[in-house]
Every structure is written in structure tokens, then in C-alpha cells.
C-alpha atoms as a PDB file:
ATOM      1  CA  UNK A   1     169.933 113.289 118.610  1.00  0.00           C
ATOM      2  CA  UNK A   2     169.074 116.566 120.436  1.00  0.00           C
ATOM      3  CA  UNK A   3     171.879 118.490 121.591  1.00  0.00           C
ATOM      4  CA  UNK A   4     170.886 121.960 122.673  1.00  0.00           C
ATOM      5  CA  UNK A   5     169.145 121.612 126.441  1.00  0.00           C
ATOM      6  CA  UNK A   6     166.972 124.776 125.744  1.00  0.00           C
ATOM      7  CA  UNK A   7     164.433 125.598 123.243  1.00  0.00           C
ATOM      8  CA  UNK A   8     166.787 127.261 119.981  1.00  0.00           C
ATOM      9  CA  UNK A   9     164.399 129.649 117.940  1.00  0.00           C
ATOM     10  CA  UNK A  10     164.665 130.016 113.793  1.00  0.00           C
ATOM     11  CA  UNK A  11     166.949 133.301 113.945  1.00  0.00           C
ATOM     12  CA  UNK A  12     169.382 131.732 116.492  1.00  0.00           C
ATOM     13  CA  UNK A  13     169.246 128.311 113.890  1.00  0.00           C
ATOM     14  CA  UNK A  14     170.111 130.861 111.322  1.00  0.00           C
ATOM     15  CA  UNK A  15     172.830 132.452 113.283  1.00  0.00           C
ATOM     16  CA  UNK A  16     173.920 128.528 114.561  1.00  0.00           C
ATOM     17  CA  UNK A  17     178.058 127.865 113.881  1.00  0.00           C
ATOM     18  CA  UNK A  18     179.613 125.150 115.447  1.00  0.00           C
ATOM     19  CA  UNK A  19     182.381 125.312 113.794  1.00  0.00           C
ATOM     20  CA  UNK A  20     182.011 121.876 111.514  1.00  0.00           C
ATOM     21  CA  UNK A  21     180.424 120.965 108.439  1.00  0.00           C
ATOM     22  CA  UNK A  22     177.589 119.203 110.464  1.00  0.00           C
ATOM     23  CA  UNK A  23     174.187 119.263 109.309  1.00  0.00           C
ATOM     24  CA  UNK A  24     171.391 120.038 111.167  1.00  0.00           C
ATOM     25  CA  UNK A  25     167.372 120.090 111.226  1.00  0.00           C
ATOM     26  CA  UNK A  26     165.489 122.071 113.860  1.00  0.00           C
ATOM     27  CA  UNK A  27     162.672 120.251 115.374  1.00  0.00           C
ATOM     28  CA  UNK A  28     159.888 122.346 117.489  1.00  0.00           C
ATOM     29  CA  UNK A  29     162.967 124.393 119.078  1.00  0.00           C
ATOM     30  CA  UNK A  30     165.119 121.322 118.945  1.00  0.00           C
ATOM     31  CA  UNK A  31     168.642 121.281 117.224  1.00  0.00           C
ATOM     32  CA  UNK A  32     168.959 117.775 116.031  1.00  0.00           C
ATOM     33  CA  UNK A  33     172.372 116.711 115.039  1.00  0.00           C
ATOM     34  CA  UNK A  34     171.922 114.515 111.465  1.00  0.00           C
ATOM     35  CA  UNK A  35     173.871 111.321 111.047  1.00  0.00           C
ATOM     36  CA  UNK A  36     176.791 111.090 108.806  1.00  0.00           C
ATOM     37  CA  UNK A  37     175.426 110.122 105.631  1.00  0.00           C
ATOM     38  CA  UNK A  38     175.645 105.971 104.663  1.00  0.00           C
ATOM     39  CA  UNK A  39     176.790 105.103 101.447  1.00  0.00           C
ATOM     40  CA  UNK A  40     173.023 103.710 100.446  1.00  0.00           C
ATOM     41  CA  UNK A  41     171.549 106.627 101.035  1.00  0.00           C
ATOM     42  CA  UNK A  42     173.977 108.691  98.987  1.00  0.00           C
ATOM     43  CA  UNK A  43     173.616 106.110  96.102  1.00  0.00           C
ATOM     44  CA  UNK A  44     169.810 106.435  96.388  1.00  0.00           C
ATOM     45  CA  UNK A  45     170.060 109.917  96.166  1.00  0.00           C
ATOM     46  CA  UNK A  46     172.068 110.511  93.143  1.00  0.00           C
ATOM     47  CA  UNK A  47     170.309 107.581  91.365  1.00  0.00           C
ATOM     48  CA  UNK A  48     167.252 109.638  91.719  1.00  0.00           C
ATOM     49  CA  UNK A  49     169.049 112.587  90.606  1.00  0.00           C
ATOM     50  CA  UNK A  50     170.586 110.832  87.673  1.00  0.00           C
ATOM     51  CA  UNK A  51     167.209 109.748  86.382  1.00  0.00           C
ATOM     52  CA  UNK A  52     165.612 113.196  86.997  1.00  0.00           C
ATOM     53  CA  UNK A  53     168.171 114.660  84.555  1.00  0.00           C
ATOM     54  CA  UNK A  54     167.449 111.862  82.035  1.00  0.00           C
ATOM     55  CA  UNK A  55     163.990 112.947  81.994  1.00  0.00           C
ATOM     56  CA  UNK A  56     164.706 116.472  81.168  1.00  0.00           C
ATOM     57  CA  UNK A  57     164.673 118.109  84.717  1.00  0.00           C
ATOM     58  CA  UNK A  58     167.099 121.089  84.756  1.00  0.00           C
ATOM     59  CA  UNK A  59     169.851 120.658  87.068  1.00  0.00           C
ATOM     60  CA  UNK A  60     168.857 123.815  88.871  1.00  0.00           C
ATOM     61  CA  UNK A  61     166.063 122.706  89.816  1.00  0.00           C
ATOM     62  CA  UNK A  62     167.554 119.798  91.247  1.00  0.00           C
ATOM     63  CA  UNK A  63     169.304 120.100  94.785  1.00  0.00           C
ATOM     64  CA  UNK A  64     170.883 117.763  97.269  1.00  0.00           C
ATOM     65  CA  UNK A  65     170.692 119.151 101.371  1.00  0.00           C
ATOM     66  CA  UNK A  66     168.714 122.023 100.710  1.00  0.00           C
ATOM     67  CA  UNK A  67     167.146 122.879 104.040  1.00  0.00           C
ATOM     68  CA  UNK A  68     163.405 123.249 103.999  1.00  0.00           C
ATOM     69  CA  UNK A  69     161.046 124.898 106.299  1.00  0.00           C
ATOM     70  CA  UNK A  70     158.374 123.587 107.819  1.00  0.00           C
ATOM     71  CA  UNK A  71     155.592 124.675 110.067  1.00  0.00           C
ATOM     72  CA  UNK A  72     155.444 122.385 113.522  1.00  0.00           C
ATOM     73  CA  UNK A  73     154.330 123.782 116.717  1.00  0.00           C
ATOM     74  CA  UNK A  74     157.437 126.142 115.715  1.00  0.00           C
ATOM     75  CA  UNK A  75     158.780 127.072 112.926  1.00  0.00           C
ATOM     76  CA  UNK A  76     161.380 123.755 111.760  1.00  0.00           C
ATOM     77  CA  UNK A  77     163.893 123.130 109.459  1.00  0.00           C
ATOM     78  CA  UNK A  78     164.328 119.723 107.484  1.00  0.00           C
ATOM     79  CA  UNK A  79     167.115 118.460 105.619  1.00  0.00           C
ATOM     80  CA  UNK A  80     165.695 116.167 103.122  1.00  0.00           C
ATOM     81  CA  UNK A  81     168.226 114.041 100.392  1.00  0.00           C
ATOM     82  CA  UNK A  82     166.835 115.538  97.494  1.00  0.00           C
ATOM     83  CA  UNK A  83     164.766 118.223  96.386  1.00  0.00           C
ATOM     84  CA  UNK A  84     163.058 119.459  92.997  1.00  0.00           C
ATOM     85  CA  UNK A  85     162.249 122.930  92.715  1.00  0.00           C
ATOM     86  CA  UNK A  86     160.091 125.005  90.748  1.00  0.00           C
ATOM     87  CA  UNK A  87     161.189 127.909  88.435  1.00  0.00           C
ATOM     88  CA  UNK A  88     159.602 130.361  90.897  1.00  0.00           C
ATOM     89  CA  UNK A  89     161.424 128.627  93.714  1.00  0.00           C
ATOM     90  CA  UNK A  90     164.778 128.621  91.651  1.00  0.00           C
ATOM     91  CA  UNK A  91     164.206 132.389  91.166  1.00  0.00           C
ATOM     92  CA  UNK A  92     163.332 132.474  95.392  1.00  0.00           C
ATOM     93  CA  UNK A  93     166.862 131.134  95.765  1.00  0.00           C
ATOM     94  CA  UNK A  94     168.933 132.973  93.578  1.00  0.00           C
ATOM     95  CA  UNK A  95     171.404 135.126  95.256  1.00  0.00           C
ATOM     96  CA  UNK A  96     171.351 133.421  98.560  1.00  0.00           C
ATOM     97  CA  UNK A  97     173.897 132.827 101.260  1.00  0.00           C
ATOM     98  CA  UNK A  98     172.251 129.137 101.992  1.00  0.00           C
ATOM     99  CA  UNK A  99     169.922 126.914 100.498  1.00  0.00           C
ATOM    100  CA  UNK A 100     167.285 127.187 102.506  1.00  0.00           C
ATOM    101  CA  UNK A 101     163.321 127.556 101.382  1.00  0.00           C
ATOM    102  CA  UNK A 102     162.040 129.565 103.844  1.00  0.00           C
ATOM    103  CA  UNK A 103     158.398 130.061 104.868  1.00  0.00           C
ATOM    104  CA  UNK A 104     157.166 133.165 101.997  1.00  0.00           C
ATOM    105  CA  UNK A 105     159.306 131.069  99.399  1.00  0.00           C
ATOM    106  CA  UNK A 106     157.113 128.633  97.105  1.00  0.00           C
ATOM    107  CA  UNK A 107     157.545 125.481  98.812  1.00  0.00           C
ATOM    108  CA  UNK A 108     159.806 122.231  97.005  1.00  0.00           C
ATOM    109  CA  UNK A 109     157.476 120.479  94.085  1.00  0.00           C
ATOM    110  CA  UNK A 110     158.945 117.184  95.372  1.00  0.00           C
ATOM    111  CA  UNK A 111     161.126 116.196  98.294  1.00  0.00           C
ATOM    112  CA  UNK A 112     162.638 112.781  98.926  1.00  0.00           C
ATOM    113  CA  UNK A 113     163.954 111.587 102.374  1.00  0.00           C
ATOM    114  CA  UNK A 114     165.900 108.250 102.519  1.00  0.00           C
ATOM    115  CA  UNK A 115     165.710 106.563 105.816  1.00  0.00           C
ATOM    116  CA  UNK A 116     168.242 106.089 108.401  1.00  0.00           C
ATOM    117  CA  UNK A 117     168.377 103.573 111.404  1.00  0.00           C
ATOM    118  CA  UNK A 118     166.590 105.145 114.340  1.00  0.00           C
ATOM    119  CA  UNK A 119     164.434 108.063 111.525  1.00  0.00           C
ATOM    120  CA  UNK A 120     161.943 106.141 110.417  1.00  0.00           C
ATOM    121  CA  UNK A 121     159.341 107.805 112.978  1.00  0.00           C
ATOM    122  CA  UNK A 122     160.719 110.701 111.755  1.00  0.00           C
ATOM    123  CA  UNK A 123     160.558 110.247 108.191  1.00  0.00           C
ATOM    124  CA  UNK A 124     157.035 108.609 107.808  1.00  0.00           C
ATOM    125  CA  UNK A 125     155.082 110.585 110.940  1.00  0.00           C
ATOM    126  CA  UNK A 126     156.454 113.426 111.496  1.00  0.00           C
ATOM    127  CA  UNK A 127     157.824 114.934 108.111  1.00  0.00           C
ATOM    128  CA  UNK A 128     155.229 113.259 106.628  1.00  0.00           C
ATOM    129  CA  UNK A 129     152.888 115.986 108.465  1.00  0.00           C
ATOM    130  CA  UNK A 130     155.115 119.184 108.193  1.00  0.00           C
ATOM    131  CA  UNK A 131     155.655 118.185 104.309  1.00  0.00           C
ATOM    132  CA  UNK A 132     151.554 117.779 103.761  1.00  0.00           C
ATOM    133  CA  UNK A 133     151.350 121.377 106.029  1.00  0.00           C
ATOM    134  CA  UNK A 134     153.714 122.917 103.439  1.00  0.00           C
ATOM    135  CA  UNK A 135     152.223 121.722 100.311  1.00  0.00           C
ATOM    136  CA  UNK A 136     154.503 119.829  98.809  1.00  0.00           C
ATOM    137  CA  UNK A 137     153.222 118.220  96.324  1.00  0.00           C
ATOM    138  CA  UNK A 138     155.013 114.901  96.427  1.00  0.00           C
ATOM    139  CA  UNK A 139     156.698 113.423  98.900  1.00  0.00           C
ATOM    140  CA  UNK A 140     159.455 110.349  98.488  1.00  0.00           C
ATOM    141  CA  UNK A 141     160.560 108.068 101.261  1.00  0.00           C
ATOM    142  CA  UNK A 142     163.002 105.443 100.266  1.00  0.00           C
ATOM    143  CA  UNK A 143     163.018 103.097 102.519  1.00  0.00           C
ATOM    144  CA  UNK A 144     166.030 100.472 102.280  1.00  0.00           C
ATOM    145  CA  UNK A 145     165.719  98.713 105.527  1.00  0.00           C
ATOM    146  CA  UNK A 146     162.379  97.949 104.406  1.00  0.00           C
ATOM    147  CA  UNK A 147     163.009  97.414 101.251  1.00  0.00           C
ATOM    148  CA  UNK A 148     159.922  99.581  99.868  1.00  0.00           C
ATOM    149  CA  UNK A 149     159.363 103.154  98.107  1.00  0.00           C
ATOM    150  CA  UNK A 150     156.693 105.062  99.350  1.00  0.00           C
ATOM    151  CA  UNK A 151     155.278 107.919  97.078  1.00  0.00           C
ATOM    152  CA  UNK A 152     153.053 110.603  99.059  1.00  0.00           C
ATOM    153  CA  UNK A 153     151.060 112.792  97.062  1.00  0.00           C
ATOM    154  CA  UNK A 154     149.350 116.268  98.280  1.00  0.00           C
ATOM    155  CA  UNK A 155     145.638 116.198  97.928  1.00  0.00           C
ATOM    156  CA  UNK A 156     143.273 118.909  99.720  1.00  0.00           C
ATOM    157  CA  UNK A 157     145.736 119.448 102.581  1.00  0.00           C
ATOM    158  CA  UNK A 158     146.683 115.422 103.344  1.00  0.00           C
ATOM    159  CA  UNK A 159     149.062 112.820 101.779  1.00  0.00           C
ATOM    160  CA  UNK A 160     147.545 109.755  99.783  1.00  0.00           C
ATOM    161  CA  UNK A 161     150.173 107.114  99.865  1.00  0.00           C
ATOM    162  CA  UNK A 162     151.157 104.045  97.697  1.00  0.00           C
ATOM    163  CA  UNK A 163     154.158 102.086  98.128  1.00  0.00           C
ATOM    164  CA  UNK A 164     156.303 100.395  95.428  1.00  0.00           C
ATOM    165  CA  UNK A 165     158.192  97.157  96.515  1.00  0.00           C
ATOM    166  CA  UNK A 166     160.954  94.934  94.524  1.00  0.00           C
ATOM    167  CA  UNK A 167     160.133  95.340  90.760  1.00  0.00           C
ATOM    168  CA  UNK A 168     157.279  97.502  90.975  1.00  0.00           C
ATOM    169  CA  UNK A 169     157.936 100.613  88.909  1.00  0.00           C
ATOM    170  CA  UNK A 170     157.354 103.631  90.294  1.00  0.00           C
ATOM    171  CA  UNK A 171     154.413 106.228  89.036  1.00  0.00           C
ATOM    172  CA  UNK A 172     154.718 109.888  90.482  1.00  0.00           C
ATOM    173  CA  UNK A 173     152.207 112.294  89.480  1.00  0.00           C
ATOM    174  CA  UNK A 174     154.143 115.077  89.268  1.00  0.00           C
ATOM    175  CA  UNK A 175     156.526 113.211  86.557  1.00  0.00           C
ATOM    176  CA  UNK A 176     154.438 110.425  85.102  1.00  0.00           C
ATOM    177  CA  UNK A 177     155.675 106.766  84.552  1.00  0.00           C
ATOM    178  CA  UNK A 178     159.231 106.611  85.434  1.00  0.00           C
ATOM    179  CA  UNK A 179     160.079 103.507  84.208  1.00  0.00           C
ATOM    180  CA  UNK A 180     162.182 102.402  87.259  1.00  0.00           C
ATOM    181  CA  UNK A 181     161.529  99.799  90.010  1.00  0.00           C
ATOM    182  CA  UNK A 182     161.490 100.169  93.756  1.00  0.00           C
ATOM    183  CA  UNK A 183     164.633  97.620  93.909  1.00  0.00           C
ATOM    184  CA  UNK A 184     166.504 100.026  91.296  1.00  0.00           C
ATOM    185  CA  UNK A 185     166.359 102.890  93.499  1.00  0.00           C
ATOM    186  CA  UNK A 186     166.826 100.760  96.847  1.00  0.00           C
ATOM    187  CA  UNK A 187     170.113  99.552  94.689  1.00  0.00           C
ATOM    188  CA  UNK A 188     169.072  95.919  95.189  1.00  0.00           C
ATOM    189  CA  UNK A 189     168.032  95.008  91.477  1.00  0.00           C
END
């Protein structure tokens, strides 16, 4: 939901205090109030970072709300569930007031969004774009109103896409065979 009436740029996003702990992802200008988080989705999310760990991802590395930004027709700023950094983008971070990647930073090896009611447009078209634009080399959408997993992977400037339903286990390229199953991260096996 869009609650500024005029066009917010990225400093005055920077400089944005409402007061609250609300999150919030600029869209083209937009400031775009994010829904409270659902149980599912926080489940999803620290499954995925609970079997990241097991296969020997550093917790650093590892990060839950980090914004991310994106190139639209403005600069915008995404709050995915989960994100996996690289040691150089670890290093970008250190010392900072907010965990945001910015634009010069190296962008998020991996980001995962889980899908709310009323985001899926959001999730699969148009992050789906500013992800691929900021060469992210995979991108996650867990999708549990669907039921299905959908694993994007960055080749020559565009996502290739495969998507993982019920007991299908997952392969990433980035991390190999995971040996989990769509259902186990949707939490319904």
C-alpha cells in the first residue's frame, strides 16, 4: 500500500522516520508500507536460514530484512526475507548504521522473498526484474499460497526459472543439492 501522495526520492527514503518500527520498500518514488509479517512466512524464513547454517554458510553472511537496492525507473529499495551475502558484501556492510546494500556495494549472492496475499505481482514481475537488473545471482520465491518454490537463476542479464512443488527437492546452483523438498520449506511436509 502506497502512502506518500508525492514522488519520495532515495535520500528522503534514507532520511524517512515515522516514528514506528514499520518496514518499508520504495517503489519508483513510491513508499510502500510492508505487511506485518505472517507466521508462515517467518517459519519459511528461518527454515531456510537454519538449513543454510547446516551447510556451512557463516552466519554473517546470512541476514533477515536487509534492504536491497534496486534499479527501476528510480532508484528502489526492497525488503526481501532473507539474504546471503558475499565476503566482499559482508566487508561493504561492516560499520553501517542500516543494513542496506546500496547501489556501488556488490549486490546479495542470493535473495529469497516469501509471498504475501495481494504481492505476488510484486514478487514474481516486478522484483523478479529489478533482482535480474542487479545481478543477483539467485533468486528464491516461496510461494505458500501456491504451494510451489520457484528458484531464479542469473544468466547473461535474465532469470531462468524452475519451480519445485510438494516433494521435489530443491537444486540451487549457487549451493548444489540441498536435500530438502518444496513442502519442507512451504512447512506442509
Amino acid at each position: 500500500m502506497a502512502i506518500a501522495s508525492q514522488k519520495m526520492t532515495f535520500e528522503e527514503f534514507l532520511a524517512y522516520d515515522d516514528g514506528t518500527d514499520a518496514l518499508y520498500e520504495l517503489e519508483n518514488g513510491e513508499l510502500i508500507a510492508m505487511p506485518v509479517e505472517s507466521e508462515i512466512n517467518r517459519r519459511i524464513a528461518m527454515f531456510l536460514v537454519a538449513t543454510f547454517l547446516k551447510l556451512g554458510i557463516p552466519f554473517e553472511r546470512l541476514s533477515l530484512k536487509t534492504e536491497v537496492s534496486v534499479s527501476s525507473t528510480r532508484v528502489s529499495v526492497r525488503v526481501p526475507e532473507l539474504v546471503m551475502l558475499s565476503e566482499e558484501g559482508v566487508r561493504a556492510l561492516e560499520g553501517a548504521s542500516r543494513s542496506l546494500v546500496l547501489l556501488d556495494m556488490p549486490p546479495p549472492l542470493l535473495v529469497v522473498e516469501v509471498v504475501s496475499p495481494s504481492q505476488e505481482s510484486r514478487d514474481y514481475r516486478y522484483k523478479r526484474s529489478e533482482y535480474a537488473a542487479r545481478g543477483i545471482a539467485e533468486y528464491w520465491i516461496a510461494d505458500p499460497m501456491q504451494q510451489k518454490v520457484t528458484v531464479l537463476e542469473w544468466v547473461e542479464g535474465f532469470y531462468e526459472e524452475r519451480v519445485y512443488i510438494g516433494n521435489q527437492a530443491i537444486a540451487s546452483p549457487l549451493l548444489g543439492n540441498l536435500d530438502i523438498t518444496a513442502a519442507q520449506i512451504l512447512q506442509t511436509g
